[in-house]
N, C-alpha and C. Protein backbone atom coordinates (compact mmCIF):
# COMPACT_ATOMS: atom_id res chain seq x y z
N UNK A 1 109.45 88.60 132.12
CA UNK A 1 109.63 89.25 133.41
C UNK A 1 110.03 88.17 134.41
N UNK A 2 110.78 88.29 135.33
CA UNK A 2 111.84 87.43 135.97
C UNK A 2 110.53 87.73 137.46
N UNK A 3 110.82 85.99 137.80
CA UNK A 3 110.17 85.91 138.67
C UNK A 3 108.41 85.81 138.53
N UNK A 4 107.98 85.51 137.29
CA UNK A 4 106.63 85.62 137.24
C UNK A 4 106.60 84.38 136.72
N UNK A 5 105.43 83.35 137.35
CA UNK A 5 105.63 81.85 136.31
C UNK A 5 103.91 81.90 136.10
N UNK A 6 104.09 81.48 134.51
CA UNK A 6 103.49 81.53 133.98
C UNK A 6 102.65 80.62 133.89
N UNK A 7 101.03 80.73 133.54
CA UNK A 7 99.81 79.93 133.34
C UNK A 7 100.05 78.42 132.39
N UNK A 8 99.25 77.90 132.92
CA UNK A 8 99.80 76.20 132.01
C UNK A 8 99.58 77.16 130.43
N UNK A 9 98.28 77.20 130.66
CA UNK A 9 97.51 77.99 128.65
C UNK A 9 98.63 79.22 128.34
N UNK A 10 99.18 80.24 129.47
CA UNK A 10 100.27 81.21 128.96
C UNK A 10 101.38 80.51 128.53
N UNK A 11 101.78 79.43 129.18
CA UNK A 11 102.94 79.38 128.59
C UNK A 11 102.84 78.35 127.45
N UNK A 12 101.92 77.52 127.07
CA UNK A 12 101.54 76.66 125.93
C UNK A 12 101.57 77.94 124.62
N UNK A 13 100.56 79.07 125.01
CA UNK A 13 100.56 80.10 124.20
C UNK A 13 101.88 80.64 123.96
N UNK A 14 103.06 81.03 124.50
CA UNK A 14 104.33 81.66 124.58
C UNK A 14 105.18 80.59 123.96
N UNK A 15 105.11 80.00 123.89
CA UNK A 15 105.81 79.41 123.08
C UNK A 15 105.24 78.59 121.84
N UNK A 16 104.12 78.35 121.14
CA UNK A 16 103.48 78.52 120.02
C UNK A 16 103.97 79.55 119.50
N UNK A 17 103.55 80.87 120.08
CA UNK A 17 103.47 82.20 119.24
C UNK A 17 104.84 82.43 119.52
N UNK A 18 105.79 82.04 120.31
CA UNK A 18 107.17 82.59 120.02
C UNK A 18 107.87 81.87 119.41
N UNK A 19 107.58 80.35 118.98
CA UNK A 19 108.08 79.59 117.69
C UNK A 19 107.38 80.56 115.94
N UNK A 20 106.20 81.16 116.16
CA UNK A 20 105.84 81.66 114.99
C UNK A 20 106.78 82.89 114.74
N UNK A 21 106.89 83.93 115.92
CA UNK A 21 107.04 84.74 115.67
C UNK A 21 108.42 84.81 115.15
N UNK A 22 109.31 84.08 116.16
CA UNK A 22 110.73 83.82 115.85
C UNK A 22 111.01 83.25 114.41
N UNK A 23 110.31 82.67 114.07
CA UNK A 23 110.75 82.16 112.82
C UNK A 23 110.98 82.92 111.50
N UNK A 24 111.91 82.30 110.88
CA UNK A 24 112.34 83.06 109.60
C UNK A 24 111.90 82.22 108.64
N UNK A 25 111.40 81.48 108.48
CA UNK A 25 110.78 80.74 107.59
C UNK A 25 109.12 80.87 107.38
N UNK A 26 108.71 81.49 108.54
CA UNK A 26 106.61 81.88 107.92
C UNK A 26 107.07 83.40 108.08
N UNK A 27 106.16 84.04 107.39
CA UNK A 27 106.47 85.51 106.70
C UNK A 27 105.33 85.88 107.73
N UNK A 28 105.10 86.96 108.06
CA UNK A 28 104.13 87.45 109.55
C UNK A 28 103.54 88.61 108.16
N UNK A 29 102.03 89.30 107.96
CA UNK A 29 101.91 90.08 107.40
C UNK A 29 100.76 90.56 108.35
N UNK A 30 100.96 92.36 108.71
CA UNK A 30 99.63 92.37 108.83
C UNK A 30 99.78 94.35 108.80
N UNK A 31 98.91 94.74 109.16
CA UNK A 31 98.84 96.32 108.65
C UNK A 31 98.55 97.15 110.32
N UNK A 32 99.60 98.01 110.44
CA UNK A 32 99.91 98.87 111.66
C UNK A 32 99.73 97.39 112.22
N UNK A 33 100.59 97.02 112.19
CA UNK A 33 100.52 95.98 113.63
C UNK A 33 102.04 96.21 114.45
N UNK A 34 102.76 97.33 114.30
CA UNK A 34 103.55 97.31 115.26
C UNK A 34 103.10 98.02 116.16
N UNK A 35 101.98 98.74 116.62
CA UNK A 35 101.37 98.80 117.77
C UNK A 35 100.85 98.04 118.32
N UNK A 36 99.59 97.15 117.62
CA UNK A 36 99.45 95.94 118.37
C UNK A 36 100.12 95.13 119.01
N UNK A 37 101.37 94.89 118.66
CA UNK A 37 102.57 93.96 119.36
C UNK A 37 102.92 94.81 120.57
N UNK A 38 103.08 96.07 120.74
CA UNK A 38 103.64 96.81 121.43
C UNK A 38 102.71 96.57 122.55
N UNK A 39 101.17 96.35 122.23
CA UNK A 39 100.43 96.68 123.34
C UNK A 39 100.27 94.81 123.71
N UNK A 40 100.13 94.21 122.85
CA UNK A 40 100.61 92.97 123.69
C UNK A 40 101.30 92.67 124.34
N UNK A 41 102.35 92.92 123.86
CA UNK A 41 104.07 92.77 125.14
C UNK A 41 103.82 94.09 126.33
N UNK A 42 103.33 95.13 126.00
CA UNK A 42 102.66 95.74 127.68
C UNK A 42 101.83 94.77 128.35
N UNK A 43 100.62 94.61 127.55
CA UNK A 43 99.77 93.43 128.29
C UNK A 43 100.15 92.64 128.95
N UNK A 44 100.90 91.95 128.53
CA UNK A 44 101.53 90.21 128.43
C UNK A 44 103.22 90.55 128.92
N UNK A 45 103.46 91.44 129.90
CA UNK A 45 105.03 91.58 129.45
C UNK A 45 105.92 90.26 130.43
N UNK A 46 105.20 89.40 130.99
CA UNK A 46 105.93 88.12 131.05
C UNK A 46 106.12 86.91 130.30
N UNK A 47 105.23 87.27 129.12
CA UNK A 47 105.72 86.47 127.72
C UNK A 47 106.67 86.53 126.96
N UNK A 48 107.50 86.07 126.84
CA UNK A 48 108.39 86.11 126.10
C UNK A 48 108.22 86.24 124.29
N UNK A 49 107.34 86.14 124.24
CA UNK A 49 107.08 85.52 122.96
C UNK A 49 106.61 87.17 121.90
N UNK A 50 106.49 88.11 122.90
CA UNK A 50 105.94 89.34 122.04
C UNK A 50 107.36 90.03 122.12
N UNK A 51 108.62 89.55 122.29
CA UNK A 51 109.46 91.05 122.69
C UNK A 51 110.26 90.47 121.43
N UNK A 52 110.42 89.56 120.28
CA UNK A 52 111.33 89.36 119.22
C UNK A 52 110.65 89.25 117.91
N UNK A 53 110.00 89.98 116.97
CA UNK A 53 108.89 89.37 115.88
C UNK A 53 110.15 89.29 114.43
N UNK A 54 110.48 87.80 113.56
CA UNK A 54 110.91 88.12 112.24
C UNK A 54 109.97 88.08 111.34
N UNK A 55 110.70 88.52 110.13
CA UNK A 55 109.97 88.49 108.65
C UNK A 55 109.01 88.99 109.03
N UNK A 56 108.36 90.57 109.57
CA UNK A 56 107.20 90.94 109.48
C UNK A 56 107.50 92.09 108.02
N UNK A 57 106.38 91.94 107.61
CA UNK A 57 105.53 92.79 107.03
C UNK A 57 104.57 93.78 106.96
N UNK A 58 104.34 95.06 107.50
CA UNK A 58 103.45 95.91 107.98
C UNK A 58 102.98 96.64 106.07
N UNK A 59 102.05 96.31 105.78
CA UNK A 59 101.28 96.65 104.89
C UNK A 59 101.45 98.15 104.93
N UNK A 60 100.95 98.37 106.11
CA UNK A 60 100.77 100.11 106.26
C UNK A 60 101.70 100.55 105.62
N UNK A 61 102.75 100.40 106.23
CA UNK A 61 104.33 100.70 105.72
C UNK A 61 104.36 100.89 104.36
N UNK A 62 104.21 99.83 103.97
CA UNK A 62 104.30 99.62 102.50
C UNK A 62 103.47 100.39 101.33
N UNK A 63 102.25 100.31 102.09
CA UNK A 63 101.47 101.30 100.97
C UNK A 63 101.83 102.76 101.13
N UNK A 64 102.28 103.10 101.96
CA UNK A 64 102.80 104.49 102.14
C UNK A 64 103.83 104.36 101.28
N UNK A 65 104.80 103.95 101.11
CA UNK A 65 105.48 103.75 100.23
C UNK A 65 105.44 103.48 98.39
N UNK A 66 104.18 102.83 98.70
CA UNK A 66 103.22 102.76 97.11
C UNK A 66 102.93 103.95 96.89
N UNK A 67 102.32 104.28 97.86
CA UNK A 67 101.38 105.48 97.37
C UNK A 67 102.34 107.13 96.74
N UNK A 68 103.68 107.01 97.77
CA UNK A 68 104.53 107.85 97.70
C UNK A 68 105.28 107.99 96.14
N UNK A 69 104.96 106.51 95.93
CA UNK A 69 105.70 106.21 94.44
C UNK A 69 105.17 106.20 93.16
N UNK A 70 103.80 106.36 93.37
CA UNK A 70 102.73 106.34 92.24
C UNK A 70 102.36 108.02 92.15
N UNK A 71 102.62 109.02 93.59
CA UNK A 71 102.09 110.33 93.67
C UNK A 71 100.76 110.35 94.35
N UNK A 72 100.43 109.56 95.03
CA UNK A 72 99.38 109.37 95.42
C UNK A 72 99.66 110.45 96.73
N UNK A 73 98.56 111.27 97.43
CA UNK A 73 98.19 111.90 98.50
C UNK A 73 98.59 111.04 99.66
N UNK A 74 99.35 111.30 101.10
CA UNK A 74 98.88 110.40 102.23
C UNK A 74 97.98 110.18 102.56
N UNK A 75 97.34 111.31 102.30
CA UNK A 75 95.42 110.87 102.84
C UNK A 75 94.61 110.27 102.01
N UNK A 76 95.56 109.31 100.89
CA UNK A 76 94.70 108.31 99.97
C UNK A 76 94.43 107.27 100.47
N UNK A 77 95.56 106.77 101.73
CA UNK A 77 95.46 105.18 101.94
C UNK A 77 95.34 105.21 103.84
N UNK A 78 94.73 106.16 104.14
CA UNK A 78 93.46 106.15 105.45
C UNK A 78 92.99 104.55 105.68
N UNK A 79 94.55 104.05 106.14
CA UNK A 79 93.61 102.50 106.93
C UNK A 79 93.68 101.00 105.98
N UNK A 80 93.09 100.29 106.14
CA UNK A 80 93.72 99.24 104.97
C UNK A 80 92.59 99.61 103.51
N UNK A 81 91.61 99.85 104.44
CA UNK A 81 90.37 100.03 102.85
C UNK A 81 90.85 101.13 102.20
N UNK A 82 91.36 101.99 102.65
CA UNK A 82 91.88 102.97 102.03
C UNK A 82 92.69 102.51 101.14
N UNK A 83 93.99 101.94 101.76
CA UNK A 83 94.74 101.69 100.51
C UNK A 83 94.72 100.41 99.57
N UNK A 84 92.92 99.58 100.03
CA UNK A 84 93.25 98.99 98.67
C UNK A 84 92.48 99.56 97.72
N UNK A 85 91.68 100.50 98.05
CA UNK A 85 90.86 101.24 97.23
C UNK A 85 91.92 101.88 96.31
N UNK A 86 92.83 102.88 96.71
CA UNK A 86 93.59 103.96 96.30
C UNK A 86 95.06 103.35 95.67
N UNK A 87 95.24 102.15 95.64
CA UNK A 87 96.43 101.30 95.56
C UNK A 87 96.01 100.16 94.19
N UNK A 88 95.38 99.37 95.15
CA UNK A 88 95.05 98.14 94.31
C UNK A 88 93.33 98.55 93.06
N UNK A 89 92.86 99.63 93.58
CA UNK A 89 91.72 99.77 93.05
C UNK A 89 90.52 98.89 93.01
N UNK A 90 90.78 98.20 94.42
CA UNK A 90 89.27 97.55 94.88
C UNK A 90 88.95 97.78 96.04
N UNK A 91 88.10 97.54 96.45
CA UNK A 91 87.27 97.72 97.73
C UNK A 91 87.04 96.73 98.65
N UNK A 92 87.15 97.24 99.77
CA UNK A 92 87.21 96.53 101.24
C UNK A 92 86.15 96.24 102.13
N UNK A 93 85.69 95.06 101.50
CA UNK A 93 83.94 94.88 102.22
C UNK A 93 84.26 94.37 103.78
N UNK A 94 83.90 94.69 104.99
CA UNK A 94 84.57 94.32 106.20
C UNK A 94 83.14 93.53 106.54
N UNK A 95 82.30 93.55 105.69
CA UNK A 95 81.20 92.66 106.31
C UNK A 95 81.31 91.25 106.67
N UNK A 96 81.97 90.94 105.59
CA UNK A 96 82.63 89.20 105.69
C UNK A 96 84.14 88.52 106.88
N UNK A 97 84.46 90.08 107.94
CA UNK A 97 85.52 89.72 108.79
C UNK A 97 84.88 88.60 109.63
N UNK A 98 83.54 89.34 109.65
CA UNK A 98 83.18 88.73 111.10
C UNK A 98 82.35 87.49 110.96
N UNK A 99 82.34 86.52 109.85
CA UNK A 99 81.27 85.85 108.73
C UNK A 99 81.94 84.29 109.49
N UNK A 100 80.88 83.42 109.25
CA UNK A 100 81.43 82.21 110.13
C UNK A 100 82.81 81.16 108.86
N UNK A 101 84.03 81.52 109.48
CA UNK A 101 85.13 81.02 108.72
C UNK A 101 84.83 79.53 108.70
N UNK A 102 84.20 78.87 110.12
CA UNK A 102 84.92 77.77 109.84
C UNK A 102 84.17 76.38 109.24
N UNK A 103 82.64 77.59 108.40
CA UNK A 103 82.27 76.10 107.64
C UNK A 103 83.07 76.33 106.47
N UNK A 104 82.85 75.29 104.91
CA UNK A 104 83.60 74.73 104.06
C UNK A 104 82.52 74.65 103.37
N UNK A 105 82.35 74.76 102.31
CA UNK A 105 83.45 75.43 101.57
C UNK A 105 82.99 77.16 102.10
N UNK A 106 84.48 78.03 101.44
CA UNK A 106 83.95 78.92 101.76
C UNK A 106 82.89 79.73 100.51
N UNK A 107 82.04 80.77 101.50
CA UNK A 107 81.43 81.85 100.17
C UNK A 107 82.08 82.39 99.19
N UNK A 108 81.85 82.47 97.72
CA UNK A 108 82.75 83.55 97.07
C UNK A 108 83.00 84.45 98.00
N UNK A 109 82.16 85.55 98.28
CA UNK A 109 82.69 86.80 99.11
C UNK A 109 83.46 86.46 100.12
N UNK A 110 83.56 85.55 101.11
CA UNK A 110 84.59 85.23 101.74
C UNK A 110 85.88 85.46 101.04
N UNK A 111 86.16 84.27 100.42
CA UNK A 111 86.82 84.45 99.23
C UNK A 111 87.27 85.25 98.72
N UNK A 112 86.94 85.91 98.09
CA UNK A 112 87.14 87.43 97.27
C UNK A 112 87.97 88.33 98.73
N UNK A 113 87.07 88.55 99.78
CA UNK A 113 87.53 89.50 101.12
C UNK A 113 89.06 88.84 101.51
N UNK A 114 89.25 87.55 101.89
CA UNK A 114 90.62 87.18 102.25
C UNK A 114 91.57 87.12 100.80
N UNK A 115 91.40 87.37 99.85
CA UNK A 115 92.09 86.99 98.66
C UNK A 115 92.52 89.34 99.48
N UNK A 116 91.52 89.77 99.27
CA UNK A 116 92.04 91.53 99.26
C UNK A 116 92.26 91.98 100.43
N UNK A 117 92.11 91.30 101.60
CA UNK A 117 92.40 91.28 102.97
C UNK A 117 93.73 90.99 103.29
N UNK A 118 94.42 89.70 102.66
CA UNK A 118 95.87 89.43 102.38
C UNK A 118 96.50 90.35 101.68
């Protein structure tokens, strides 16, 4: 947005995340996240950095597409646990999202959750 100057931390942030996002070389994955972007760049709409995303990947997308191809119901893959239940045939423990990442090593279940979380 023209005419708005931006925070020392906004614009350190805007251009981090608009070197990630722009790039064609790191692969972006994440599930319904083209709303989230949408509501960031409302949020944030003097960042530059939310209005161009490459190489994304929307999971959602995709398992709808799995699911469409295997015969699976739409109402099999209700969300990400849904479709790794109904897709991959495991289960989505969300207990470990919120689990402290940043000691080392990590827990199996950590482990295991970001291995089916990815």
């Amino acid at each position: 947005q023209e005419g708005v100057t931006l925070t020392e931390r906004e614009a350190a942030l805007d251009k981090v995340l608009g070197e990630l996002f722009r790039s064609y070389g790191i692969l972006k994955v994440g599930y319904s996240c083209a709303g989230d972007v949408r509501r960031l760049a409302a949020s944030y709409p003097h960042m530059s950095c939310f209005k161009r995303l490459n190489k994304l990947v929307d999971l959602h997308e995709l398992s709808k597409s799995a699911a469409k191809t295997i015969g699976l119901p739409k109402t099999a893959i209700k969300g990400l646990k849904g479709a790794c239940w109904s897709i991959l045939g495991h289960t989505l423990d969300k207990t470990e999202q919120c689990s402290s990442w940043g000691f080392r090593p990590l827990s199996k279940d950590q482990v295991r959750y970001s291995a089916i979380d990815s």
